[in-house]
C-alpha atoms as a PDB file:
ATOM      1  CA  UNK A   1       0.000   0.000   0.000  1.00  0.00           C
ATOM      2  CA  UNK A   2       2.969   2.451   0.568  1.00  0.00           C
ATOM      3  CA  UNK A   3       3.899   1.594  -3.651  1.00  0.00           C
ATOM      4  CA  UNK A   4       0.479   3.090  -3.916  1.00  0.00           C
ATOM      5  CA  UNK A   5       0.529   6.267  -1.758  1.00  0.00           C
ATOM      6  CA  UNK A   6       4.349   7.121  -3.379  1.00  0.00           C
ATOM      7  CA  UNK A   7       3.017   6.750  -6.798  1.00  0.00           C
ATOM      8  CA  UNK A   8       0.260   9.701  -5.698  1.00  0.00           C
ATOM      9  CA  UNK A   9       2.322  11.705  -4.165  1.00  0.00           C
ATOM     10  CA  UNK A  10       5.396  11.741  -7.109  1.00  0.00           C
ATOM     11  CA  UNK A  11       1.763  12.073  -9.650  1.00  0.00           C
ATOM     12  CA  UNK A  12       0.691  14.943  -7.312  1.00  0.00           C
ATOM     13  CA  UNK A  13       4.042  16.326  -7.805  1.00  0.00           C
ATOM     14  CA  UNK A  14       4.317  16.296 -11.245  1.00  0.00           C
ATOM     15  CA  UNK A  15       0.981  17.701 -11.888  1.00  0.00           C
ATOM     16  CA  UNK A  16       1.739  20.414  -9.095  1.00  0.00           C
ATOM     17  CA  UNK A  17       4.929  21.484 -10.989  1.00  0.00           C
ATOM     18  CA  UNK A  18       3.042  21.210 -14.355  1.00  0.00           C
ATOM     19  CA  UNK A  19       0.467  23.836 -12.194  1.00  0.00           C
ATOM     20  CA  UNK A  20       2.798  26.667 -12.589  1.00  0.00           C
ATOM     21  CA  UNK A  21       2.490  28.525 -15.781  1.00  0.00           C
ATOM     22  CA  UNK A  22       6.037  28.917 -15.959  1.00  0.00           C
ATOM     23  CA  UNK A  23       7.256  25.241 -15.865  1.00  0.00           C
ATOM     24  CA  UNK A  24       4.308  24.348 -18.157  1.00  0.00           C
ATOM     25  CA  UNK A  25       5.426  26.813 -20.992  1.00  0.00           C
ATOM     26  CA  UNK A  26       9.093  25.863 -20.173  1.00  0.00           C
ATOM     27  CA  UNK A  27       8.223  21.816 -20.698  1.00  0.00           C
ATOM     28  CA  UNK A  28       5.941  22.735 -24.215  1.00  0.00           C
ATOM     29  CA  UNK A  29       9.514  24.318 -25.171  1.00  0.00           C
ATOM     30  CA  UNK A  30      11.430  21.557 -24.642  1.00  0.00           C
ATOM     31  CA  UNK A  31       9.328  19.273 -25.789  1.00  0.00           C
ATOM     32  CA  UNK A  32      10.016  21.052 -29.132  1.00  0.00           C
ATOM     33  CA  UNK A  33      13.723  20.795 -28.400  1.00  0.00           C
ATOM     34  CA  UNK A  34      16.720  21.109 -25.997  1.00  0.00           C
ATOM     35  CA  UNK A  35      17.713  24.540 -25.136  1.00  0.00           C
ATOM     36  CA  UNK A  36      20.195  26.561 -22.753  1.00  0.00           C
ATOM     37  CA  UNK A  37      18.887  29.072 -20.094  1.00  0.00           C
ATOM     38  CA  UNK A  38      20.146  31.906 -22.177  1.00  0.00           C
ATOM     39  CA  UNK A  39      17.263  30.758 -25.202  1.00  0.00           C
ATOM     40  CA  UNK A  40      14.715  30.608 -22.349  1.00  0.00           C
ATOM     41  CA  UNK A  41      15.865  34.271 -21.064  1.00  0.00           C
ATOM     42  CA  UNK A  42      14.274  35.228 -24.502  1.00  0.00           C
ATOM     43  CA  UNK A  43      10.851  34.383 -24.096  1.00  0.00           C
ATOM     44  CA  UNK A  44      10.210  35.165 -19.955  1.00  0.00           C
ATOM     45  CA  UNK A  45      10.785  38.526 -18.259  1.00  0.00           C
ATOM     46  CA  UNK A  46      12.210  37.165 -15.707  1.00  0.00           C
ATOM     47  CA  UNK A  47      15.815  37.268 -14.379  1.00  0.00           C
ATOM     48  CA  UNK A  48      18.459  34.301 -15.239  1.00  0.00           C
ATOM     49  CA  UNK A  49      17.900  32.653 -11.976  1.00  0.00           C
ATOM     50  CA  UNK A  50      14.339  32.607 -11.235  1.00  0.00           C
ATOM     51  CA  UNK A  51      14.422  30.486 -15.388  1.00  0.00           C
ATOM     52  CA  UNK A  52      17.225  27.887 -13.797  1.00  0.00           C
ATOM     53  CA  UNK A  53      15.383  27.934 -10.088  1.00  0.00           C
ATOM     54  CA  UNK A  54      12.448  26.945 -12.382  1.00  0.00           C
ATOM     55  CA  UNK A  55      14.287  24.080 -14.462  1.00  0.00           C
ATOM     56  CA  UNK A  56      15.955  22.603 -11.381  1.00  0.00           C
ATOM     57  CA  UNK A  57      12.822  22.080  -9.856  1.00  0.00           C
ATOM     58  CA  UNK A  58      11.881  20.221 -12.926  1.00  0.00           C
ATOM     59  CA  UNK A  59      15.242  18.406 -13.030  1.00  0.00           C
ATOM     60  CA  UNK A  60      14.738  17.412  -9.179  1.00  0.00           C
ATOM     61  CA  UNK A  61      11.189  15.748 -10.322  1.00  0.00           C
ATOM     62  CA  UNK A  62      12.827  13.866 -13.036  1.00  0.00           C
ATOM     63  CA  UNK A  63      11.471  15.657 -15.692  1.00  0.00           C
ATOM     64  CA  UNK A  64      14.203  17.241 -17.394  1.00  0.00           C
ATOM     65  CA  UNK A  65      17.463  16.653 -17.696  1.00  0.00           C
ATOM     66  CA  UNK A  66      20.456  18.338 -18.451  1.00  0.00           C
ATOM     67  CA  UNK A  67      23.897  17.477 -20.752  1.00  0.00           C
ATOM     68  CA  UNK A  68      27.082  19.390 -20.564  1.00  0.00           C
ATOM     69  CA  UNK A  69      28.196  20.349 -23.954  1.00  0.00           C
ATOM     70  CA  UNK A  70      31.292  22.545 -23.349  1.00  0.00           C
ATOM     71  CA  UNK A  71      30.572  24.504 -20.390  1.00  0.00           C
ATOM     72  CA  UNK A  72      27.061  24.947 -20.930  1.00  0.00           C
ATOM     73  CA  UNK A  73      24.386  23.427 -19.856  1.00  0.00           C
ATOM     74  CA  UNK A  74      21.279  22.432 -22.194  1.00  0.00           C
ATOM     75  CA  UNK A  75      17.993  20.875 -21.110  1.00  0.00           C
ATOM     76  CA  UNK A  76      15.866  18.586 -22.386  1.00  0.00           C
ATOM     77  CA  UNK A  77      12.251  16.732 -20.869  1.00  0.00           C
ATOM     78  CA  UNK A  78      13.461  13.430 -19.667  1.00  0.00           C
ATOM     79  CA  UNK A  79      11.987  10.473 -21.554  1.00  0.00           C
ATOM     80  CA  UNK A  80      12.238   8.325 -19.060  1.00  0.00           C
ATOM     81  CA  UNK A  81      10.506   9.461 -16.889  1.00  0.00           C
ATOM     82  CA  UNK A  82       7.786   7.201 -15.831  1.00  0.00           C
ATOM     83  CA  UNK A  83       5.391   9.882 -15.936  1.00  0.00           C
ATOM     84  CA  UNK A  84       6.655  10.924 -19.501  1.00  0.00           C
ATOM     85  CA  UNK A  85       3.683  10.014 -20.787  1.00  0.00           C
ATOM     86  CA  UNK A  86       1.330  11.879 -18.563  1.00  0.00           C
ATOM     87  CA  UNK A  87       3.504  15.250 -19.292  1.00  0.00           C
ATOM     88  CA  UNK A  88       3.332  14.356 -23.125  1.00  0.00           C
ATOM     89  CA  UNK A  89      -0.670  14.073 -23.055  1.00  0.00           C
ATOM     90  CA  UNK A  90      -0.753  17.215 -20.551  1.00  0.00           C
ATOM     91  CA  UNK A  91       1.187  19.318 -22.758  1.00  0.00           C
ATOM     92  CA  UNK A  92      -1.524  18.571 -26.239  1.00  0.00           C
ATOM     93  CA  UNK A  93      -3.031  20.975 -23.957  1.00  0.00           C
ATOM     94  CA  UNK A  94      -0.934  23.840 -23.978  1.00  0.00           C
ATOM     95  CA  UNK A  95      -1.090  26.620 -26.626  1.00  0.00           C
ATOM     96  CA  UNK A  96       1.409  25.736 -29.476  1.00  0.00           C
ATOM     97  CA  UNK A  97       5.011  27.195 -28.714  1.00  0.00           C
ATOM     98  CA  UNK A  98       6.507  27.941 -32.174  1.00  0.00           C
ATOM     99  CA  UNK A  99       6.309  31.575 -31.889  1.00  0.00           C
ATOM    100  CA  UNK A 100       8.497  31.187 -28.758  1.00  0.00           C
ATOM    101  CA  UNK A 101      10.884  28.953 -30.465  1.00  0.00           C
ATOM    102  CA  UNK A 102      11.107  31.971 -33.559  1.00  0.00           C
ATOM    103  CA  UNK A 103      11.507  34.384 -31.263  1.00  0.00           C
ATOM    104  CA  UNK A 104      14.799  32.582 -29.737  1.00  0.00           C
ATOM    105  CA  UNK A 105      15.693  31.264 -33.636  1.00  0.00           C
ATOM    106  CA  UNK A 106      15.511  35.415 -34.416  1.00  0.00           C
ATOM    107  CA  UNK A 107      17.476  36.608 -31.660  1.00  0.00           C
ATOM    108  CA  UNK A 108      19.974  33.650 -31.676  1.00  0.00           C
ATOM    109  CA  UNK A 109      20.927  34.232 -28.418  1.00  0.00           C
ATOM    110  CA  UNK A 110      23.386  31.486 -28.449  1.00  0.00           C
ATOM    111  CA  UNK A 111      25.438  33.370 -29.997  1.00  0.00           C
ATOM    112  CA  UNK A 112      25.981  36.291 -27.515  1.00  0.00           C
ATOM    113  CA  UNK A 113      25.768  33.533 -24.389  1.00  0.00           C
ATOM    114  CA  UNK A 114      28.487  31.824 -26.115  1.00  0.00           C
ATOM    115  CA  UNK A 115      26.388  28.340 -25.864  1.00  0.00           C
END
């Protein structure tokens, strides 16, 4: 019965960090690809670490994940995850991102981060 009550509370957790408009938007973009903090700067007004305070709450959940390419970081929804497929079906839901992801193609921000 415990296997039971941790499933709910890592569902409830996923589905609480999926509640934040935020992380939702932030998962929809990576579910279009991987990106570095510096692409996601492009599309929030907020500051550098309130975007990574967001992703490593994500990361914590097991629902991104990150690879080092150089010395930057770029992140990526986590496959694997066994709630994957939950996140998948939640994110049909969410308002399609490719505006966002012209917005950081257009301002190639890569290329003043350095990523």
């Amino acid at each position: 019965m415990t296997n039971k009550n941790s499933d709910l509370n890592q569902l409830s957790q996923v589905l609480k960090l999926l509640g934040d408009k935020t992380r939702l938007t932030i998962a929809a973009l990576l579910l279009k690809r991987e990106m570095c903090v510096c692409e996601l700067l492009e599309v929030f007004e907020m500051s550098q670490p309130s975007i990574s305070q967001h992703l490593r709450k994500l990361k914590d959940a097991g629902m991104v994940k990150e690879a080092r390419k150089g010395q930057w970081i770029y992140y990526s929804l986590n496959i694997n995850n066994e709630f994957y497929p939950l996140i998948e079906n939640v994110l049909t839901f969410v308002p399609d991102q490719t505006d966002k992801i012209e917005q950081i193609e257009k301002s190639n921000p890569t290329q003043r981060c350095g990523c």
